[in-house]
N, C-alpha and C. Protein backbone atom coordinates (compact mmCIF):
# COMPACT_ATOMS: atom_id res chain seq x y z
N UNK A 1 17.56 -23.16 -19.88
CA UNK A 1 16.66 -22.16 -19.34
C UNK A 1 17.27 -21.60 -18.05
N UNK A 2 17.28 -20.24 -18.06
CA UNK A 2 17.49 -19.55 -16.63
C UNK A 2 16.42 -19.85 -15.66
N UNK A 3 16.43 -20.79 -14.94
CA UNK A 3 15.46 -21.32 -13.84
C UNK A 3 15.48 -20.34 -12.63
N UNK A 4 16.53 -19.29 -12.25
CA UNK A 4 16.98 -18.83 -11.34
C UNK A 4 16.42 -17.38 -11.87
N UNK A 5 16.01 -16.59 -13.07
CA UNK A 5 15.75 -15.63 -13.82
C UNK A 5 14.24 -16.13 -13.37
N UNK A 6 13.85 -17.04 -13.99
CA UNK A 6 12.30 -17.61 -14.15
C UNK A 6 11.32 -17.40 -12.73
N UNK A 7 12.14 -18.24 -11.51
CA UNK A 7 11.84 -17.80 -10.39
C UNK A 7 11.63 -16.83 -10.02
N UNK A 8 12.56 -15.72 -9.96
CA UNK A 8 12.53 -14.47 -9.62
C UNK A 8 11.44 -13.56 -10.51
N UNK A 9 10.88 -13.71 -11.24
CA UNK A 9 10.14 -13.70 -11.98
C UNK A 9 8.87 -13.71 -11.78
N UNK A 10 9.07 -15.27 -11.68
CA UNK A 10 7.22 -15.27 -10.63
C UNK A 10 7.24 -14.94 -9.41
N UNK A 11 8.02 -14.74 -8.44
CA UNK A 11 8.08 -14.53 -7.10
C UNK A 11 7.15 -13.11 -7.15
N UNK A 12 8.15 -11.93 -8.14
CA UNK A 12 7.62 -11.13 -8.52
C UNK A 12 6.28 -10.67 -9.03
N UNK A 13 6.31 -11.94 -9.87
CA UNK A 13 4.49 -11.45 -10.47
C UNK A 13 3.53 -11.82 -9.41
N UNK A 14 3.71 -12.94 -7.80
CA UNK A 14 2.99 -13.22 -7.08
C UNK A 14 2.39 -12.23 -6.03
N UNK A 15 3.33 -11.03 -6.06
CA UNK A 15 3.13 -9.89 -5.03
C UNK A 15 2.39 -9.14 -5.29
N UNK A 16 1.55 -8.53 -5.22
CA UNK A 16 1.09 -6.80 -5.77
C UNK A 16 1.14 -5.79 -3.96
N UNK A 17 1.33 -4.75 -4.47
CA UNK A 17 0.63 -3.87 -3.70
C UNK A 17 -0.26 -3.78 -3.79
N UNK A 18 -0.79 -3.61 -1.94
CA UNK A 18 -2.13 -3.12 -1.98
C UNK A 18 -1.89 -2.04 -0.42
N UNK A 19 -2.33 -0.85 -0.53
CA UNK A 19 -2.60 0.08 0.18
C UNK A 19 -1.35 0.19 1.04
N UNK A 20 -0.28 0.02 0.98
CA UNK A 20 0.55 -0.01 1.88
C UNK A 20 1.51 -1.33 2.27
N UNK A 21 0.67 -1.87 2.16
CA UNK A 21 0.52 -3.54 2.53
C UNK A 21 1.28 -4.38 1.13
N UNK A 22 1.31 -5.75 1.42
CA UNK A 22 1.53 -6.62 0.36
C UNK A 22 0.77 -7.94 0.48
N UNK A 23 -0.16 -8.38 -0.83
CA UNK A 23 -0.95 -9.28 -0.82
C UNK A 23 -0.25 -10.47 -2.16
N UNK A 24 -0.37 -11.28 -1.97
CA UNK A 24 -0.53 -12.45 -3.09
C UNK A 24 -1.35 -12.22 -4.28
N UNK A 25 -1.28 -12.28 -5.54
CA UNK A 25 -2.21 -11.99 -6.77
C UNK A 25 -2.84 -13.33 -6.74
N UNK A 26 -4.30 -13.37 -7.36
CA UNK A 26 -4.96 -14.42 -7.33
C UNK A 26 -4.40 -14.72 -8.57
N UNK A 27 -4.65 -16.00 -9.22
CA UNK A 27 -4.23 -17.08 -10.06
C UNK A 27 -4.34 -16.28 -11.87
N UNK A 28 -5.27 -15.92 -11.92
CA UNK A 28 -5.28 -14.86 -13.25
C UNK A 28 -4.81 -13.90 -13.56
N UNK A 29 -4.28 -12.99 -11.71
CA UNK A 29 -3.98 -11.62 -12.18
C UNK A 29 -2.37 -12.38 -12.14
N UNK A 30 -1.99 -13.18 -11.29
CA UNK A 30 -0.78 -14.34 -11.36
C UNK A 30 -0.09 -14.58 -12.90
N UNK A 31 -1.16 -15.20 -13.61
CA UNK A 31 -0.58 -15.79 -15.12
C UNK A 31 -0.12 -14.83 -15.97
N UNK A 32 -1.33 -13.20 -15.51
CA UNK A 32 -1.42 -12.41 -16.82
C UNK A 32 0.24 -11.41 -16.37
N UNK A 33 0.80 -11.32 -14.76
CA UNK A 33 1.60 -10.00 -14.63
C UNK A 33 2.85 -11.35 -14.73
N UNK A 34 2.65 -12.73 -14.43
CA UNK A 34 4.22 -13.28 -14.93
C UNK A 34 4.14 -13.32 -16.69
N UNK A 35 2.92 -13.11 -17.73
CA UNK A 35 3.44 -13.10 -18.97
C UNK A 35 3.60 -12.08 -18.83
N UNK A 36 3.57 -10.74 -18.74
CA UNK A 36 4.00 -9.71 -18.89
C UNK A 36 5.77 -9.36 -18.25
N UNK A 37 5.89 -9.85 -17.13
CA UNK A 37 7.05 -9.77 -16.86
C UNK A 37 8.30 -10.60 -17.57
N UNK A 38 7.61 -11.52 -18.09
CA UNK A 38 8.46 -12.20 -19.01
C UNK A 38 8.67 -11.40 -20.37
N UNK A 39 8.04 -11.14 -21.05
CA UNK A 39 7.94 -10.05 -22.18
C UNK A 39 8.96 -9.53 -21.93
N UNK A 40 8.50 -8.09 -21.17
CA UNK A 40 9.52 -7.40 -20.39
C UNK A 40 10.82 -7.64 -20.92
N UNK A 41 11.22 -8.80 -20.14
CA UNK A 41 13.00 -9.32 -19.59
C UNK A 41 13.36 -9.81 -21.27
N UNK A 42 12.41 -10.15 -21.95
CA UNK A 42 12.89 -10.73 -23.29
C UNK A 42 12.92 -9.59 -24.31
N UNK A 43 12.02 -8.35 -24.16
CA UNK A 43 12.44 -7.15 -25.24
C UNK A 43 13.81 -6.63 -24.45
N UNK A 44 13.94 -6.18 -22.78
CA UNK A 44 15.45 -5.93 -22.66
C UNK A 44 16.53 -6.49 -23.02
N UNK A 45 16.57 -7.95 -22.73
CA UNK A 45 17.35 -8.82 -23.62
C UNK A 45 17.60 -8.56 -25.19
N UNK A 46 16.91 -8.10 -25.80
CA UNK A 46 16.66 -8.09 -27.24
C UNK A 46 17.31 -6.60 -26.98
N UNK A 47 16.92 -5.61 -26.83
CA UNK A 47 17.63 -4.61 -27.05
C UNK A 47 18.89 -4.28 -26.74
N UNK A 48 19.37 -4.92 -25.23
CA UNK A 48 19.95 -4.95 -24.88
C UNK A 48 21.31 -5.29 -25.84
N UNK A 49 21.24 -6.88 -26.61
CA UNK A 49 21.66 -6.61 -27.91
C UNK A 49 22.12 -6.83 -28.36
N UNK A 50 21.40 -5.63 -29.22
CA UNK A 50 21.52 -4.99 -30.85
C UNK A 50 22.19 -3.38 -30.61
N UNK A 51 22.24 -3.14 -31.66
CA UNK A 51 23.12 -1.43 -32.06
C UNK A 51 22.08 -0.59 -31.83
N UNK A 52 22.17 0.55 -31.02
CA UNK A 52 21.24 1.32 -31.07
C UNK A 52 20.66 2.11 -32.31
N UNK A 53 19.24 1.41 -32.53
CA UNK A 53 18.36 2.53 -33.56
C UNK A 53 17.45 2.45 -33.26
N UNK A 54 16.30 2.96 -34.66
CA UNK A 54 15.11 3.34 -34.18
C UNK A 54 14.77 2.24 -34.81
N UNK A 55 15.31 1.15 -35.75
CA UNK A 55 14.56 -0.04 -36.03
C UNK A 55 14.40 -1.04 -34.60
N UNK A 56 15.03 -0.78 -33.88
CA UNK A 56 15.51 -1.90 -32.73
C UNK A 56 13.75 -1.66 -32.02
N UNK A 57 13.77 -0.01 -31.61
CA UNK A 57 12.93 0.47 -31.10
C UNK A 57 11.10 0.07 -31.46
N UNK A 58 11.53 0.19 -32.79
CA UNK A 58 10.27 -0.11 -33.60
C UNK A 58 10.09 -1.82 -33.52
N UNK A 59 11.09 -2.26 -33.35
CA UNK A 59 10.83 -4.00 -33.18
C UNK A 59 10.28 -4.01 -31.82
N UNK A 60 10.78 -3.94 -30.68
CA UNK A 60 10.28 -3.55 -29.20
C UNK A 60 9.00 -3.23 -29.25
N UNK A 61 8.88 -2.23 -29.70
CA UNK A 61 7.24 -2.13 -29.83
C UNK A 61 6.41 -2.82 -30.00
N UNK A 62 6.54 -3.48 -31.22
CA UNK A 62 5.86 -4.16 -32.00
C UNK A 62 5.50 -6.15 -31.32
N UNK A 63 6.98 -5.97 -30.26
CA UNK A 63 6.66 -7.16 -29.66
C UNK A 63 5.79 -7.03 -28.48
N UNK A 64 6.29 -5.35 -27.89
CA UNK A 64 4.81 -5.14 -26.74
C UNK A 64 3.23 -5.35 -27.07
N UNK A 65 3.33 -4.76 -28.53
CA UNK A 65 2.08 -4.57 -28.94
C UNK A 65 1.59 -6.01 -29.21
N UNK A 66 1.83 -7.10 -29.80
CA UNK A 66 1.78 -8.37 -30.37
C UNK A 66 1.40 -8.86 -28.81
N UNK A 67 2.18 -8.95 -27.95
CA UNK A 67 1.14 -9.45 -26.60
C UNK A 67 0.49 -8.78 -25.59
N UNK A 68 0.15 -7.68 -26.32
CA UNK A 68 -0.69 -6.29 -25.22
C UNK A 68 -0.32 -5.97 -24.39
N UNK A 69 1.07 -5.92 -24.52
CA UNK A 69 1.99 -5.45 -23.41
C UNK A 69 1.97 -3.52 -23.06
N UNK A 70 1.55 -3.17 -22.14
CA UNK A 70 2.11 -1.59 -22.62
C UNK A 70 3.56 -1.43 -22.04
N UNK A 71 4.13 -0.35 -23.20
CA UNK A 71 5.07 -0.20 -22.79
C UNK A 71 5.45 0.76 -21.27
């Protein structure tokens, strides 16, 4: 496991903006923006790759969509 990817990761999902400022996400909005950021890094990975088409594209999707990811 990239432990050093993973980190950076949540460090990330722990921040949000707010008004200018930067606050800590509470524990839910926490779980839900590090699964999403994980998604993320794993469809770029995935596309990243493969040969460019529109099947690749249509797989991507389909993995956003599968965890309510928007793209």
């Amino acid at each position: 496991m990239n432990s050093e990817l993973i980190k950076k990761l949540a460090d990330e999902a722990r921040i949000k903006p707010m008004g200018g400022s930067w606050a800590y996400r509470l524990s839910d909005e926490f779980e839900e923006k590090f699964a999403e950021l994980i998604v993320w890094e794993c469809v770029r990975e995935f596309v990243r790759k493969q040969p460019v088409s529109v099947n690749v594209s249509n797989r991507a999707r389909h993995v956003f969509k599968h965890f309510g990811v928007e793209e």
